[in-house]
C-alpha atoms as a PDB file:
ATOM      1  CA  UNK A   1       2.958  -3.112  15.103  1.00  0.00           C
ATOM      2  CA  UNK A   2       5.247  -0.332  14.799  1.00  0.00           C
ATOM      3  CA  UNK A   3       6.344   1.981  12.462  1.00  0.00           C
ATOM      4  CA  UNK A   4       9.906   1.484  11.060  1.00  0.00           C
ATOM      5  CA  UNK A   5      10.214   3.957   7.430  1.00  0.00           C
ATOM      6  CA  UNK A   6       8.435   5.897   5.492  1.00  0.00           C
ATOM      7  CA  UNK A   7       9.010   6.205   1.967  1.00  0.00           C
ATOM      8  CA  UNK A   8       8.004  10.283   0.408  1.00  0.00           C
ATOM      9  CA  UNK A   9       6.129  10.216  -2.634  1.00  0.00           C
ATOM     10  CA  UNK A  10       3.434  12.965  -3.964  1.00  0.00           C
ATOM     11  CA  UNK A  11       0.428  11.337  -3.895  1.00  0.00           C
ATOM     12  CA  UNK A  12       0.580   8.199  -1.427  1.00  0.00           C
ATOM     13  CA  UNK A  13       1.407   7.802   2.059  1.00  0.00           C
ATOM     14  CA  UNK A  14       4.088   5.093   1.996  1.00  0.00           C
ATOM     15  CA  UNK A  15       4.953   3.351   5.383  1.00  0.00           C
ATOM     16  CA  UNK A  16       6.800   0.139   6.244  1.00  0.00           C
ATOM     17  CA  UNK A  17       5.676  -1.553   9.781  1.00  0.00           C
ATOM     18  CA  UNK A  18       7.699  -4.258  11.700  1.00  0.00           C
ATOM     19  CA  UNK A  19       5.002  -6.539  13.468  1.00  0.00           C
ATOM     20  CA  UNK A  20       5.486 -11.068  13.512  1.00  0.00           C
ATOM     21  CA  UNK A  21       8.096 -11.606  11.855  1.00  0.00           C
ATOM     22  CA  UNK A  22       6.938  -9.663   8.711  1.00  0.00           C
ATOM     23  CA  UNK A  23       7.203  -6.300   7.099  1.00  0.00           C
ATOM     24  CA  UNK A  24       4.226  -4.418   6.004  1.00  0.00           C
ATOM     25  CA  UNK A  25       4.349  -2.195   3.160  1.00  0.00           C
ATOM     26  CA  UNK A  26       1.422   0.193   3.125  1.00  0.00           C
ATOM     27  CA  UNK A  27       0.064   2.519   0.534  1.00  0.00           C
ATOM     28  CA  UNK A  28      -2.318   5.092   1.449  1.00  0.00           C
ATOM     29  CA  UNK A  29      -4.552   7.095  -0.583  1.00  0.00           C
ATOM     30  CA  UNK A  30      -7.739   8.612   0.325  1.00  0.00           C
ATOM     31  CA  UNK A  31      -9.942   6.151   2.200  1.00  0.00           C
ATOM     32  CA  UNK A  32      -8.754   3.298   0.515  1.00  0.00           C
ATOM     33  CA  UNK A  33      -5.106   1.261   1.390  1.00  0.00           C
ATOM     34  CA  UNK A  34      -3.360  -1.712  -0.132  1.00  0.00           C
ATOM     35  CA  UNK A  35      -0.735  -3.434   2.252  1.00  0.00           C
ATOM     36  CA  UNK A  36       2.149  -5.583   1.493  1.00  0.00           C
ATOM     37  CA  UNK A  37       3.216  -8.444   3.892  1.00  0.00           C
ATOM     38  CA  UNK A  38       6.819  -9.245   3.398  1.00  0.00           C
ATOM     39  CA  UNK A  39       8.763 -11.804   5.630  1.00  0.00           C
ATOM     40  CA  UNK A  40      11.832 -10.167   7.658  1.00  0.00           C
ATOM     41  CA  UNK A  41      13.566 -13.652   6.192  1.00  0.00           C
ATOM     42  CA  UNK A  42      13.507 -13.098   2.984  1.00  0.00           C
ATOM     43  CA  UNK A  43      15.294  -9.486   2.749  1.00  0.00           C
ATOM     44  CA  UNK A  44      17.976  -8.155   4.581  1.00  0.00           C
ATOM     45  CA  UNK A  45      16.482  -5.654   5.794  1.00  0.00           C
ATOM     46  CA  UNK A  46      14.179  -2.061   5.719  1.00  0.00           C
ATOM     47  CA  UNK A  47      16.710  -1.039   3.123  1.00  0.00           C
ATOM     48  CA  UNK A  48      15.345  -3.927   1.078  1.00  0.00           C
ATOM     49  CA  UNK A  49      11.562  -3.001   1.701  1.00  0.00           C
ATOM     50  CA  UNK A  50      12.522   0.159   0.301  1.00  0.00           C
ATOM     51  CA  UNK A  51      14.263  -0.441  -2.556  1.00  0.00           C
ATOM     52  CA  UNK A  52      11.317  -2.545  -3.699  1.00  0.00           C
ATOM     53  CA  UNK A  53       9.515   0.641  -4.071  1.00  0.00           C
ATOM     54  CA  UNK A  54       9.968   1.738  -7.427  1.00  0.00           C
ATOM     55  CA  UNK A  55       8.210   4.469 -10.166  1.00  0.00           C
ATOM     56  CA  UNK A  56       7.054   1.425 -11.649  1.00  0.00           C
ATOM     57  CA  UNK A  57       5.569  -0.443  -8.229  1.00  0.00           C
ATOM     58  CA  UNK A  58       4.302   3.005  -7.626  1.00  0.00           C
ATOM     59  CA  UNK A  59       2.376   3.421 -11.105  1.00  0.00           C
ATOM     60  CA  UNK A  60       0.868  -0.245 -10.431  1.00  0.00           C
ATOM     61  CA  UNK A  61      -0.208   0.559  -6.860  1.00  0.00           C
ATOM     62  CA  UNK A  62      -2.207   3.911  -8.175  1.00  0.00           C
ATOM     63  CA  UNK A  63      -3.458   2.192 -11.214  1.00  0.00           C
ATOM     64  CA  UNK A  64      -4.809  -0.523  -8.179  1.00  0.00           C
ATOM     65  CA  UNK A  65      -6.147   2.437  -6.337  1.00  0.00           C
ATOM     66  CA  UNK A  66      -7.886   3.933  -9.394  1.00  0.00           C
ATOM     67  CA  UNK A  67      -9.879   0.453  -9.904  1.00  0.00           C
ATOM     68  CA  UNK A  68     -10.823   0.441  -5.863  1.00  0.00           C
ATOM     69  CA  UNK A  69     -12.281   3.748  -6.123  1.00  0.00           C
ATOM     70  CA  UNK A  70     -14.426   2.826  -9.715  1.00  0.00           C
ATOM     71  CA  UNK A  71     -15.736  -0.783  -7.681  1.00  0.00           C
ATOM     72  CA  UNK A  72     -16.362   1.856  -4.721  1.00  0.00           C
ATOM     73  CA  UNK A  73     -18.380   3.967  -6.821  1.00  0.00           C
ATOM     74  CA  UNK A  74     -20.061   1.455  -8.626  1.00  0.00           C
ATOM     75  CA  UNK A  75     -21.038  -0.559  -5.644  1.00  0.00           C
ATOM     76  CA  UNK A  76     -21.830   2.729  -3.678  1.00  0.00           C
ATOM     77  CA  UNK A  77     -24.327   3.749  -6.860  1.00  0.00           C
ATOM     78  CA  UNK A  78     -25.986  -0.094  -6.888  1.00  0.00           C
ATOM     79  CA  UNK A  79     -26.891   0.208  -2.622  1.00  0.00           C
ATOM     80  CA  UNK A  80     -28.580   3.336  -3.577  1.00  0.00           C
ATOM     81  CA  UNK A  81     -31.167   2.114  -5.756  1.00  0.00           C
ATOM     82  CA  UNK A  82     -32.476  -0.765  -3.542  1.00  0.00           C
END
């Protein structure tokens, strides 16, 4: 897999891989990541990957990461009183 963009944004590490065939889009923040498989076929290219990256995408992927870190919690608090 390698490394092929990265998109700047405040909060989130944003980085596009080429690797089979596919693009991977991959949000970072914290310890938790959501990734993005996209098939080289069906854009033209990393410009394309890109441009799917939107304020909107953006809000949707931290809203995601919000909810991973409650279940996180939650789940962390529930091992602890076994």
């Amino acid at each position: 897999m390698r490394i092929v963009a990265e998109v700047p944004h405040p909060v989130m590490k944003i980085s596009i891989f080429s690797w089979n065939e596919k693009y991977h889009l991959k949000f970072e923040a914290g310890p938790f990541e959501q990734t993005y498989k996209i098939k080289q076929l069906d854009v033209t290219g990393v410009e394309d990957v890109k441009n799917m990256v939107t304020d909107e995408f953006c809000a949707r992927v931290l809203e995601r990461f919000k909810a991973m870190r409650d279940d996180f919690v939650t789940a962390w608090k529930d091992s602890q009183n076994v």
